[in-house]
Protein backbone atom coordinates (compact mmCIF):
# COMPACT_ATOMS: atom_id res chain seq x y z
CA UNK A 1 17.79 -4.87 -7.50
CA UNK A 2 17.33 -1.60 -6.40
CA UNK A 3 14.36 0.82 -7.61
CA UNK A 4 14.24 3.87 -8.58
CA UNK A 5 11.98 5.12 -6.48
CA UNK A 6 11.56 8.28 -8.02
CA UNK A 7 9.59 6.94 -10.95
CA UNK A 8 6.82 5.92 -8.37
CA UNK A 9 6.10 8.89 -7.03
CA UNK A 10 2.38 10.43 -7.87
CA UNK A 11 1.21 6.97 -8.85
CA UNK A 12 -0.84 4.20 -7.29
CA UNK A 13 1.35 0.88 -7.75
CA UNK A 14 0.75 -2.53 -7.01
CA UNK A 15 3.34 -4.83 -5.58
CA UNK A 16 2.71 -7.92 -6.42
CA UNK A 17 5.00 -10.61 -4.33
CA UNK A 18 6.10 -14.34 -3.23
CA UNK A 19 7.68 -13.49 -0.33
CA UNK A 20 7.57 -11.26 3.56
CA UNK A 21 11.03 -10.29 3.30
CA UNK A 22 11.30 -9.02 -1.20
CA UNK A 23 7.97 -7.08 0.17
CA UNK A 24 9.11 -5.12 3.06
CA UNK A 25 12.66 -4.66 0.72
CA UNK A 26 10.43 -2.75 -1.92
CA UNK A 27 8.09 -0.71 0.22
CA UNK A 28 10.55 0.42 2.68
CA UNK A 29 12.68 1.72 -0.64
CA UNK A 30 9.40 3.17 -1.61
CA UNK A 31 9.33 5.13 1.73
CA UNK A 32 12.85 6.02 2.37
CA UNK A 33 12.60 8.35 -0.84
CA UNK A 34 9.96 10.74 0.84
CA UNK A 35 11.36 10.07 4.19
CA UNK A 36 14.51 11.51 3.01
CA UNK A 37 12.69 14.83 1.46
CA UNK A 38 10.83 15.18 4.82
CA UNK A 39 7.46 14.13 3.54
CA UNK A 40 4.81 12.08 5.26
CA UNK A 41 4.82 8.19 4.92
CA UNK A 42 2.22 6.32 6.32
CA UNK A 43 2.60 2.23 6.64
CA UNK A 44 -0.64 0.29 7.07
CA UNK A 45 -0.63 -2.60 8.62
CA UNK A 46 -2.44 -5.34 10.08
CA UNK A 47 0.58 -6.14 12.64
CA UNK A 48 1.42 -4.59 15.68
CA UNK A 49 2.64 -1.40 14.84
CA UNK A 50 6.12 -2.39 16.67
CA UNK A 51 6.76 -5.15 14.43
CA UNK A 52 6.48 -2.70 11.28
CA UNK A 53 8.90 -0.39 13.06
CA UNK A 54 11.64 -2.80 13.88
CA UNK A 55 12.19 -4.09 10.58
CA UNK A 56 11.88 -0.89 9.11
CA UNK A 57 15.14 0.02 11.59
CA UNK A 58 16.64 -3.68 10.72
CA UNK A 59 16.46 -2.57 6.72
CA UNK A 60 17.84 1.05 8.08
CA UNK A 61 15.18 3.55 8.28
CA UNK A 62 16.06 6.20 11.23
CA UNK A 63 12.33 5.44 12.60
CA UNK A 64 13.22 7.01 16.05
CA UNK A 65 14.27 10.62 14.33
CA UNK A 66 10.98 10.25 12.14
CA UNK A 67 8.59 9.02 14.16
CA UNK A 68 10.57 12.09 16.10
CA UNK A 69 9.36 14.38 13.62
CA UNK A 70 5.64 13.36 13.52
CA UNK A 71 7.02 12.32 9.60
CA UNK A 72 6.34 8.04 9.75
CA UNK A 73 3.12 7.42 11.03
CA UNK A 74 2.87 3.29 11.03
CA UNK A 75 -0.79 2.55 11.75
CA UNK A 76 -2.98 -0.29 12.67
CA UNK A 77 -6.00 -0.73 10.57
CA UNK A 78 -9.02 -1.85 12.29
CA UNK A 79 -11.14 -4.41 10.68
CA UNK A 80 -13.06 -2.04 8.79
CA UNK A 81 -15.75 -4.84 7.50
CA UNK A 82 -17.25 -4.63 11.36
CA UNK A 83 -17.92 -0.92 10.77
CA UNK A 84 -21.90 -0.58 11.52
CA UNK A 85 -21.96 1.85 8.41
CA UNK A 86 -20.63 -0.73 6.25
CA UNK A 87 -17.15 -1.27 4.69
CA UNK A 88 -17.25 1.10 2.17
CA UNK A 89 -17.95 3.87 4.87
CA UNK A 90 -15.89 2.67 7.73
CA UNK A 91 -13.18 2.75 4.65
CA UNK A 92 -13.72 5.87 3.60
CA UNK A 93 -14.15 7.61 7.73
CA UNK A 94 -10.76 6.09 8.39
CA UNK A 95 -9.17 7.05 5.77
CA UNK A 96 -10.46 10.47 5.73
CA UNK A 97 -9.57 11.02 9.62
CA UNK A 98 -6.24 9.71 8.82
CA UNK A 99 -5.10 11.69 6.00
CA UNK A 100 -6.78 15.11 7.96
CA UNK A 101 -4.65 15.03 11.08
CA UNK A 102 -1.04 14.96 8.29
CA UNK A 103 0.24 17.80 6.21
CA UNK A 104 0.02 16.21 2.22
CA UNK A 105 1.99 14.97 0.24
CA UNK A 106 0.94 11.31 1.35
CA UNK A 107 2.76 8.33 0.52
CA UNK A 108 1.43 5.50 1.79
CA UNK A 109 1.88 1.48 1.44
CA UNK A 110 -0.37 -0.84 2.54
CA UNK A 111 -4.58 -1.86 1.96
CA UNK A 112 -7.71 -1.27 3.73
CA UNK A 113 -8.65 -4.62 3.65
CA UNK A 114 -5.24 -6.80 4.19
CA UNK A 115 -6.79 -9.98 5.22
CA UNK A 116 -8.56 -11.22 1.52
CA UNK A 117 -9.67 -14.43 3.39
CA UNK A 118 -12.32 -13.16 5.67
CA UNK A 119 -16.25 -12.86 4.18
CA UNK A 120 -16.42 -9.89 2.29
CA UNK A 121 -13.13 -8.32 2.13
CA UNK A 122 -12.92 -9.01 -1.69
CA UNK A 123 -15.49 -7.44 -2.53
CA UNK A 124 -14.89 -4.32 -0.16
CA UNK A 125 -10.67 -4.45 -1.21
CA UNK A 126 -12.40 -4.21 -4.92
CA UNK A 127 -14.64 -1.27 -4.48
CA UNK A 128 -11.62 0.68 -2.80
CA UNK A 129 -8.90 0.09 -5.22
CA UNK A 130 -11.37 1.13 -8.25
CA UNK A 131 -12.62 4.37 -6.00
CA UNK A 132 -9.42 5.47 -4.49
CA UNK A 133 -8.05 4.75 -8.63
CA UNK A 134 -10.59 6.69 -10.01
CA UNK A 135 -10.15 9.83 -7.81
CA UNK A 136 -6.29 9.59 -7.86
CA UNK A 137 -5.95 12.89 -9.88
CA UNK A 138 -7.03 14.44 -6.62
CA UNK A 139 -4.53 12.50 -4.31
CA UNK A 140 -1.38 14.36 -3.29
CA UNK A 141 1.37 11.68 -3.27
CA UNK A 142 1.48 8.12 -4.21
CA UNK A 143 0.28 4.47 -2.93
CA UNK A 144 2.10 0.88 -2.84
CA UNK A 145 -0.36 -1.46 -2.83
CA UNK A 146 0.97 -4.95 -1.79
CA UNK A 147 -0.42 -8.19 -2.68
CA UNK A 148 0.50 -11.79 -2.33
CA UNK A 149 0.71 -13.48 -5.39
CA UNK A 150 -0.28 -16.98 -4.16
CA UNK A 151 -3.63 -15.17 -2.71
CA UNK A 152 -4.08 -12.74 -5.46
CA UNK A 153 -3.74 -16.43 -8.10
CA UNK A 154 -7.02 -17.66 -6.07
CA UNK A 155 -9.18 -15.32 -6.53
CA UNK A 156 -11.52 -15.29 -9.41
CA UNK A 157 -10.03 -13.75 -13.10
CA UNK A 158 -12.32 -10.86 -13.45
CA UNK A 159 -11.13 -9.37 -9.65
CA UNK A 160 -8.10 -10.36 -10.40
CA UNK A 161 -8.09 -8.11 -13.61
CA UNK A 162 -10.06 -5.81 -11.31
CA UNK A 163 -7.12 -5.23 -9.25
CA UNK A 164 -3.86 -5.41 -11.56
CA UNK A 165 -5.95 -2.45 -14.11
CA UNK A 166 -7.00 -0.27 -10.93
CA UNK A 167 -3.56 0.82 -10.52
CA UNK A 168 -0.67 3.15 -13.00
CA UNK A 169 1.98 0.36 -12.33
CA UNK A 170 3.07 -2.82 -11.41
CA UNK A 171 5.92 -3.93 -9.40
CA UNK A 172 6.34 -8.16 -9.59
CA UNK A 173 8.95 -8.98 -7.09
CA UNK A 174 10.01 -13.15 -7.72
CA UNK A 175 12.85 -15.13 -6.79
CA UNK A 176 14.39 -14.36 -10.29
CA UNK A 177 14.58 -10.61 -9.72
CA UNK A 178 12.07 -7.92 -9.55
CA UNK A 179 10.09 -6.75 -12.83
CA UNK A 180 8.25 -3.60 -13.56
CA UNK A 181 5.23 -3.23 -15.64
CA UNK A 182 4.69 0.30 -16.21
CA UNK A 183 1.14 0.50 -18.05
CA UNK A 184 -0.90 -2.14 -15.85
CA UNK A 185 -3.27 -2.19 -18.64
CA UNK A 186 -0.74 -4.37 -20.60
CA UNK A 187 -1.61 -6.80 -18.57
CA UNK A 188 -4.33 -9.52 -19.82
């Protein structure tokens, strides 16, 4: 299934997925869109930067006339629960230097806090999503938010609830096709 891409720009969506490969499908369809109009797209990632890059080209994103163009910027987040400030401010100081140095619009997939596992990074992943939610009138672009569903499933109902209402839609990619949930407050 192809998305329409169109109707996710200006919103913050979560993608909520089983697998790598149905992931990187929908986000790099969420980027190619702006990509196309000459808009920035930043991809945050946890990987090396590289990695990111090569599967973008493998799904067939022209990174090299992009990157090129100073129009993909794929970046490596640092473990912002070590910043001495605290998460919430390392958060918001990285995020804030990062969307400074690029001309808006912004479209952007990925998470501050990627790894869910480590000490912490719930509660910090939590506080984001419902900040970066609640001042979204003043963001210029739109957000992909991925998720795993077999980590999102372990974590207790009211952050899971948390997370699913802190966002305008929903994207559930399965085996049996992809599904979109356009009011994430219909969920319960």
């Amino acid at each position: 299934m192809s998305l329409n891409v169109a109707k996710f720009m200006d919103r913050h969506v979560i993608l909520l997925y089983d697998n790598e490969e149905s992931a990187h499908r929908i986000q790099f369809e969420f980027l190619s869109m702006p990509l196309s109009l000459n808009k920035n797209v930043i991809y945050l990632t946890d990987s090396e930067p590289g990695t990111v890059i090569e599967k973008m080209n493998d799904f067939g994103i022209d990174t090299d006339y992009y990157l090129s163009r100073n129009l993909l910027h794929v970046i490596q987040i640092p473990d912002l629960l070590q910043g001495p400030e605290g998460a919430r401010t390392t958060n918001e100081k990285f995020m804030s230097g990062l969307l400074t140095s690029i001309k808006p619009p912004y479209y952007v997939v990925g998470r501050s806090f990627p790894d869910l596992t480590k000490d912490g990074a719930v509660e910090a992943e939590l506080e984001a999503e419902v900040i970066f939610h609640s001042n979204f009138a003043r963001f210029n672009g739109a957000c992909l938010c991925s998720y795993k569903k077999d980590l999102l499933t372990q974590l207790p109902d009211d952050a899971k609830q948390q997370i699913l209402h802190n966002h305008h839609m929903i994207i559930d990619a399965s085996v049996s096709g992809d599904r979109i949930i356009e009011d994430s407050d219909t969920i319960r």
